[in-house]
C-alpha atoms as a PDB file:
ATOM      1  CA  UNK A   1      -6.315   4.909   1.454  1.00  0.00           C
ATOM      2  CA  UNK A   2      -7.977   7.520   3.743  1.00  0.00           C
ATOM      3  CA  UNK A   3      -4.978   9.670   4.224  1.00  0.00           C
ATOM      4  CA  UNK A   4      -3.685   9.686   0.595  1.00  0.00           C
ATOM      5  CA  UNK A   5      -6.805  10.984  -0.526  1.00  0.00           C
ATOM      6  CA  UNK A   6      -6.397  13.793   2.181  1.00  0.00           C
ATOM      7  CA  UNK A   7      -3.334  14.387   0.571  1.00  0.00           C
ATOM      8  CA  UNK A   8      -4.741  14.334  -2.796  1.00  0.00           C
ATOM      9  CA  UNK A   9      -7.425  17.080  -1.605  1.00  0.00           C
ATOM     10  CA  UNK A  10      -4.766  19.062  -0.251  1.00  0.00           C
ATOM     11  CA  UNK A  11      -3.565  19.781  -3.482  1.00  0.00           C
ATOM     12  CA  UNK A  12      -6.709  20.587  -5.121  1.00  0.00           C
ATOM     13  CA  UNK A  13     -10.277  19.262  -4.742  1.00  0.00           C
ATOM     14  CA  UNK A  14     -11.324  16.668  -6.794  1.00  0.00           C
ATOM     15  CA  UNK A  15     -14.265  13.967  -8.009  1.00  0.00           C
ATOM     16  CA  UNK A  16     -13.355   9.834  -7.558  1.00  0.00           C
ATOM     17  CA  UNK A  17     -12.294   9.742 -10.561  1.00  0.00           C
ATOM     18  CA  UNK A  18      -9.607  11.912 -10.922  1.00  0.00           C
ATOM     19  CA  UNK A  19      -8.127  10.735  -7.476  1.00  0.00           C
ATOM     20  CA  UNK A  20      -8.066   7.224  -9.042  1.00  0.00           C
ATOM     21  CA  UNK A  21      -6.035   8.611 -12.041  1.00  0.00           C
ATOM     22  CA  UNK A  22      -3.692  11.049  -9.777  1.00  0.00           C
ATOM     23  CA  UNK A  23      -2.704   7.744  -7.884  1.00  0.00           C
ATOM     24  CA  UNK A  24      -1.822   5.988 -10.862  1.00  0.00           C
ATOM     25  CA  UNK A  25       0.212   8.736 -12.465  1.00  0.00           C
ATOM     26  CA  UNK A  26       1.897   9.467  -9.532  1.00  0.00           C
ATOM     27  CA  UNK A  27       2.842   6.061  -8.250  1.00  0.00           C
ATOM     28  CA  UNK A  28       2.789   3.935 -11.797  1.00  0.00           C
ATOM     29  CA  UNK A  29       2.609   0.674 -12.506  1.00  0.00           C
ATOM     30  CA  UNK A  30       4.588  -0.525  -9.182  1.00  0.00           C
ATOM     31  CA  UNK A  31       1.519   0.694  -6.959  1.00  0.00           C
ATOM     32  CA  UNK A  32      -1.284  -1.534  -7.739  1.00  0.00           C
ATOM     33  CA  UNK A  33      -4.119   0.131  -9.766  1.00  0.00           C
ATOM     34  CA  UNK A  34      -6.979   1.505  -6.690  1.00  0.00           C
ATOM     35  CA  UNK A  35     -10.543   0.046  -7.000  1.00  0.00           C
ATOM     36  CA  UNK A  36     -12.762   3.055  -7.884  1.00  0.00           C
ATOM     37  CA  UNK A  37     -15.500   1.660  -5.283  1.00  0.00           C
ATOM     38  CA  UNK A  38     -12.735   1.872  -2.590  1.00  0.00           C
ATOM     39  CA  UNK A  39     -12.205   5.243  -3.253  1.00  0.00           C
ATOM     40  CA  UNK A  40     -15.792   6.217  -3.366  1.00  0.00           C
ATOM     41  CA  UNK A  41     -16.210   4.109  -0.096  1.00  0.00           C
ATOM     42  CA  UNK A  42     -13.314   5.943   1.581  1.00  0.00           C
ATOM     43  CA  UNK A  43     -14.338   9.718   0.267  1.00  0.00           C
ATOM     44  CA  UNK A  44     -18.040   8.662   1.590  1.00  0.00           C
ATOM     45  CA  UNK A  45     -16.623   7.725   4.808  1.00  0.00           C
ATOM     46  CA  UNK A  46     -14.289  11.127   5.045  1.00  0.00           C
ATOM     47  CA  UNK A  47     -17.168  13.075   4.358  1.00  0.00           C
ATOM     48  CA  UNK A  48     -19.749  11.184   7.517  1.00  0.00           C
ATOM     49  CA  UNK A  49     -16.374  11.798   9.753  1.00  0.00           C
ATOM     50  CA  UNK A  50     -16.353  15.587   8.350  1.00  0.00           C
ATOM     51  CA  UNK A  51     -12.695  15.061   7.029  1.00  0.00           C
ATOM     52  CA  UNK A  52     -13.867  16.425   3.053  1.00  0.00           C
ATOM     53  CA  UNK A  53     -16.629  18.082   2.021  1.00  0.00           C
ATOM     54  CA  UNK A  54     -18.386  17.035  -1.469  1.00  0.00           C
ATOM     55  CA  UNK A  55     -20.116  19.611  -3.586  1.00  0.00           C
ATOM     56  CA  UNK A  56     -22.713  18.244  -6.197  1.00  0.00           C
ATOM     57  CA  UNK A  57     -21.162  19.666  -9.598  1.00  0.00           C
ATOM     58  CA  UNK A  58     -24.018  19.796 -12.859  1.00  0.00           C
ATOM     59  CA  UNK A  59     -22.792  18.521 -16.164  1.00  0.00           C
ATOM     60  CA  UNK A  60     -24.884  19.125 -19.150  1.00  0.00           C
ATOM     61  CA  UNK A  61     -24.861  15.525 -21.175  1.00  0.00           C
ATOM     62  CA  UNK A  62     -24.059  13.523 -17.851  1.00  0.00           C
ATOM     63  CA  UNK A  63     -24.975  12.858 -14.288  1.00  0.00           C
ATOM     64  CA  UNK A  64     -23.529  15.353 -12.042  1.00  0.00           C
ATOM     65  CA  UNK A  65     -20.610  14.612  -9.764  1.00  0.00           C
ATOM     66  CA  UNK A  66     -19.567  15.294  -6.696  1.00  0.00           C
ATOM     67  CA  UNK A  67     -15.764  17.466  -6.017  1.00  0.00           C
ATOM     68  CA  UNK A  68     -14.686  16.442  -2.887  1.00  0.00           C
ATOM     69  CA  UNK A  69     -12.963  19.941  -0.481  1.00  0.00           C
ATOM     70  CA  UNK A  70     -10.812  19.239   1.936  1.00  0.00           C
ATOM     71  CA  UNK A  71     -12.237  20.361   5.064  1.00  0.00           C
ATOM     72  CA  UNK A  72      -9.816  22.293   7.848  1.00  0.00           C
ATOM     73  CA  UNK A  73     -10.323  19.007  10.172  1.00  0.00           C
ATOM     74  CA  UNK A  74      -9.483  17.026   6.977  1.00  0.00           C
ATOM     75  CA  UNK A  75      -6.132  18.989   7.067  1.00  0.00           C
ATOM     76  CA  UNK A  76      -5.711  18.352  10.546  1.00  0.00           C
ATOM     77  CA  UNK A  77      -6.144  14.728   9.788  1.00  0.00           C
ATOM     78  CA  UNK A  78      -3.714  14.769   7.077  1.00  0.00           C
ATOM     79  CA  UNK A  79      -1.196  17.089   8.981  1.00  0.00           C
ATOM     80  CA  UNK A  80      -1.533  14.624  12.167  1.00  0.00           C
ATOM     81  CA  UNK A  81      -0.866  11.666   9.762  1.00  0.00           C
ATOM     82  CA  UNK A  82       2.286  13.402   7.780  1.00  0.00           C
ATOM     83  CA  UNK A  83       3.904  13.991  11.611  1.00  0.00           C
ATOM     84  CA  UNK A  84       3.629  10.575  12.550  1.00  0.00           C
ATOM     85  CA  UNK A  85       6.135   7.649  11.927  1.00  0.00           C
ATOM     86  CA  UNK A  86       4.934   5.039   9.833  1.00  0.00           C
ATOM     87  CA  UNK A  87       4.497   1.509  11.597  1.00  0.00           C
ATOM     88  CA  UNK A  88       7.766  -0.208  12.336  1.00  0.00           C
ATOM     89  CA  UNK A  89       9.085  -3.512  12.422  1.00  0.00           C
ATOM     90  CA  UNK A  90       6.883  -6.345  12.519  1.00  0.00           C
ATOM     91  CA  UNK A  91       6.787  -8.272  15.622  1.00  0.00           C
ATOM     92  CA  UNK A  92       3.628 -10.413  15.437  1.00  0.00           C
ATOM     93  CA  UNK A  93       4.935 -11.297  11.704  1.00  0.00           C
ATOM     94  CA  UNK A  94       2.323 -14.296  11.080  1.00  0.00           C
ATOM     95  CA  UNK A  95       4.996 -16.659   9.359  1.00  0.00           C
ATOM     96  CA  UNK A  96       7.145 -16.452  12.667  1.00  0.00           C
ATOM     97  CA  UNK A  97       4.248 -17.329  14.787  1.00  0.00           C
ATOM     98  CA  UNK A  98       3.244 -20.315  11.840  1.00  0.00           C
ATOM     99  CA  UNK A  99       7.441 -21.422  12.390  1.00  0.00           C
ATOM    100  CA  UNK A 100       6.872 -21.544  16.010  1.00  0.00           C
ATOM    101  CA  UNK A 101       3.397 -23.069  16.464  1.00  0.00           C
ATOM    102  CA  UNK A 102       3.160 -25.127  13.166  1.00  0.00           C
ATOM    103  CA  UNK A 103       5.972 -27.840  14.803  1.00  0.00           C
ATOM    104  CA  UNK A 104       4.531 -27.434  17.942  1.00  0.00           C
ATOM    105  CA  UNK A 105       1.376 -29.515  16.975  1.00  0.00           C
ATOM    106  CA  UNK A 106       3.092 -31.320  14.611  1.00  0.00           C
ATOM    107  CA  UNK A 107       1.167 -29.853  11.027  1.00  0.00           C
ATOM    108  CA  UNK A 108       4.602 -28.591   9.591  1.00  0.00           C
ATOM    109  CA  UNK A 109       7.991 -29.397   9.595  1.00  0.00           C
ATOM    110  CA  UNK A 110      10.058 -25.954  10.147  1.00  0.00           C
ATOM    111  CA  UNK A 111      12.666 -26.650   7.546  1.00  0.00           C
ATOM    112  CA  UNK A 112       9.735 -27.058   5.048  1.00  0.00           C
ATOM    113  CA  UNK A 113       8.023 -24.047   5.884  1.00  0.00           C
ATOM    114  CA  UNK A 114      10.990 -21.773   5.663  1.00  0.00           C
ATOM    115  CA  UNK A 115      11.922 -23.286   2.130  1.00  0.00           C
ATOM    116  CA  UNK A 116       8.248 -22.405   0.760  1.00  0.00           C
ATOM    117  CA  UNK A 117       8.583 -18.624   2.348  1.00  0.00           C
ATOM    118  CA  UNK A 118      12.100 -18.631   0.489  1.00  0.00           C
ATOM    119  CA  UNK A 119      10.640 -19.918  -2.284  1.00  0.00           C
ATOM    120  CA  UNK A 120       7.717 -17.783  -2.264  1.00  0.00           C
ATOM    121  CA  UNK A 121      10.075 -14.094  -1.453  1.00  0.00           C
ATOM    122  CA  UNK A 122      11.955 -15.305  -4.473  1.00  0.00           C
ATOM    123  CA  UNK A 123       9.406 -15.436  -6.816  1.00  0.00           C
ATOM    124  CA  UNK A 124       8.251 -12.038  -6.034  1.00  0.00           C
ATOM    125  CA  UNK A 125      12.034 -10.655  -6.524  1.00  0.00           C
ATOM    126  CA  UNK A 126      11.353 -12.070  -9.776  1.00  0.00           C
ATOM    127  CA  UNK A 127       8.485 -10.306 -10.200  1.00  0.00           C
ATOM    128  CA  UNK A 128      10.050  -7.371  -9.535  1.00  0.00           C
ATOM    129  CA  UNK A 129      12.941  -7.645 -11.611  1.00  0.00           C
ATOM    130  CA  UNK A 130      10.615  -7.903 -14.693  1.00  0.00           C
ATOM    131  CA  UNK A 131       8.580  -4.814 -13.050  1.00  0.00           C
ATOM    132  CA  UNK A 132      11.628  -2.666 -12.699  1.00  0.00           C
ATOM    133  CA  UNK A 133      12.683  -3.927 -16.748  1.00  0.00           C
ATOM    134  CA  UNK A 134       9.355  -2.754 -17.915  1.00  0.00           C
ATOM    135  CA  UNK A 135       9.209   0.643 -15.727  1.00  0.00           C
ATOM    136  CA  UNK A 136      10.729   3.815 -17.348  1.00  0.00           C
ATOM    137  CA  UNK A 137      13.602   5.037 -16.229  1.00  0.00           C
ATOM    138  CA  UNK A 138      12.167   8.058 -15.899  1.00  0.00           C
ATOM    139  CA  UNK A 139       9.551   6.980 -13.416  1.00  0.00           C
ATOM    140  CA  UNK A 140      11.316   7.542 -10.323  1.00  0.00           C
ATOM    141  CA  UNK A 141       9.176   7.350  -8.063  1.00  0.00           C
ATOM    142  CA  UNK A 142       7.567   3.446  -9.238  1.00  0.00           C
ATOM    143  CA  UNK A 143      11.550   2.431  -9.592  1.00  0.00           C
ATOM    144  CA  UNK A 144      11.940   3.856  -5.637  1.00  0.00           C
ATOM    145  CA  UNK A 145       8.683   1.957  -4.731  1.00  0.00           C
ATOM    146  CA  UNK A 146       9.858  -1.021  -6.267  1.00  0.00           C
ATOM    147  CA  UNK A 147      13.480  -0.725  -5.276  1.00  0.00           C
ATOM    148  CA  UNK A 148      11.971  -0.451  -1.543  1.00  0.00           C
ATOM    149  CA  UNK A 149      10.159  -3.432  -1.654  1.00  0.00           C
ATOM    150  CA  UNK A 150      13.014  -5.864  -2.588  1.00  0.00           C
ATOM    151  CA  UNK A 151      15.239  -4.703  -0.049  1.00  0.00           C
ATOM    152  CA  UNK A 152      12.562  -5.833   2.281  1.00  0.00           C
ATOM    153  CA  UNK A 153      12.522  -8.858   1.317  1.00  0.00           C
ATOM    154  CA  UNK A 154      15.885  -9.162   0.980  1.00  0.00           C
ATOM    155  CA  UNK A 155      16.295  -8.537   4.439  1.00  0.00           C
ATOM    156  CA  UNK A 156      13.468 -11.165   4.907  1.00  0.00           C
ATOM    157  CA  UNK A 157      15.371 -13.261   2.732  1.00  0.00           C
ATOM    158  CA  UNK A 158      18.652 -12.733   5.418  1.00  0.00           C
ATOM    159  CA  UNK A 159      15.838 -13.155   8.665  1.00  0.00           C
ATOM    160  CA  UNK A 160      14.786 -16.541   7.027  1.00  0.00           C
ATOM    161  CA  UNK A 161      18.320 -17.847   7.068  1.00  0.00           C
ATOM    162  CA  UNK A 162      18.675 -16.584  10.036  1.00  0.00           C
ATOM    163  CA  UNK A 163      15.831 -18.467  11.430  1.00  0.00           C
ATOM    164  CA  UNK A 164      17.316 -21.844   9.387  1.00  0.00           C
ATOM    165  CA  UNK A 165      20.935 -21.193  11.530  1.00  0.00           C
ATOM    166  CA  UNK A 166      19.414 -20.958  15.093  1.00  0.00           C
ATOM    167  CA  UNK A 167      15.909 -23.145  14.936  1.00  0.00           C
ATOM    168  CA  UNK A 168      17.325 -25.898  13.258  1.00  0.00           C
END
């Protein structure tokens, strides 16, 4: 969360609120919805680590509200983060280490646990099938999000056979 607000604030500055709504416009429905208290927890912590700065604005008929700056440190932050390459393949994945250890001491039959993993990556290609019916076309960037997502687990659909073939 910390460096998409940085991004955010890179733009222009901005109060919680409008954050939340910039991340939902920009990345629709295929990006789940952000908890406003997350955000407000993140912007507190950028501003104790001196990464934004937050101005108290006055509103007549309501409580004021703080615009959050960011800060030239902030940008640092953000330009650091927009250099680096995001994480990479998994290697501790934690259903590889479950197919491993699980038969080891005897709690779960391999077969069985990589038939409820298929079962289970299935069910969320399902679920986004229906997502990418009910997006608009014109949404490109939740139909790229989306599109992303089930060729991972595609290809985790592939590893899992994989695993079937040479652990069985």
């Amino acid at each position: 969360m910390r460096p998409f607000l940085l991004a955010l604030l890179a733009k222009e500055p901005a109060h919680g609120y409008e954050l939340k709504q910039a991340l939902e416009q920009i990345f629709g429905s295929a990006y789940p919805s952000p908890n406003i208290g997350q955000i407000y927890v993140t912007l507190g912590r950028l501003e104790k680590d001196g990464l934004v700065r937050a101005v108290d604005v006055e509103q007549s008929n309501r409580p004021n509200k703080k615009v959050y700056y960011l800060t030239a440190a902030g940008r640092d932050a953000l330009d650091a983060w927009a250099e680096e390459p995001a994480e990479g393949p998994r290697v501790r994945d934690e259903f590889f280490m479950k197919l491993v250890l699980a038969p080891m001491t005897g709690i779960a039959d391999r077969m069985t646990l990589i038939n409820r993993q298929r079962r289970h990556y299935i069910a969320l290609m399902r679920d986004l099938n229906e997502l990418s019916e009910r997006t608009d076309p014109a949404d490109r960037v939740a139909l790229l999000l989306i599109e992303g997502a089930m060729l991972h687990l595609q290809a985790d659909l592939d590893w899992l056979d994989r695993c079937q073939e040479d652990l069985s």
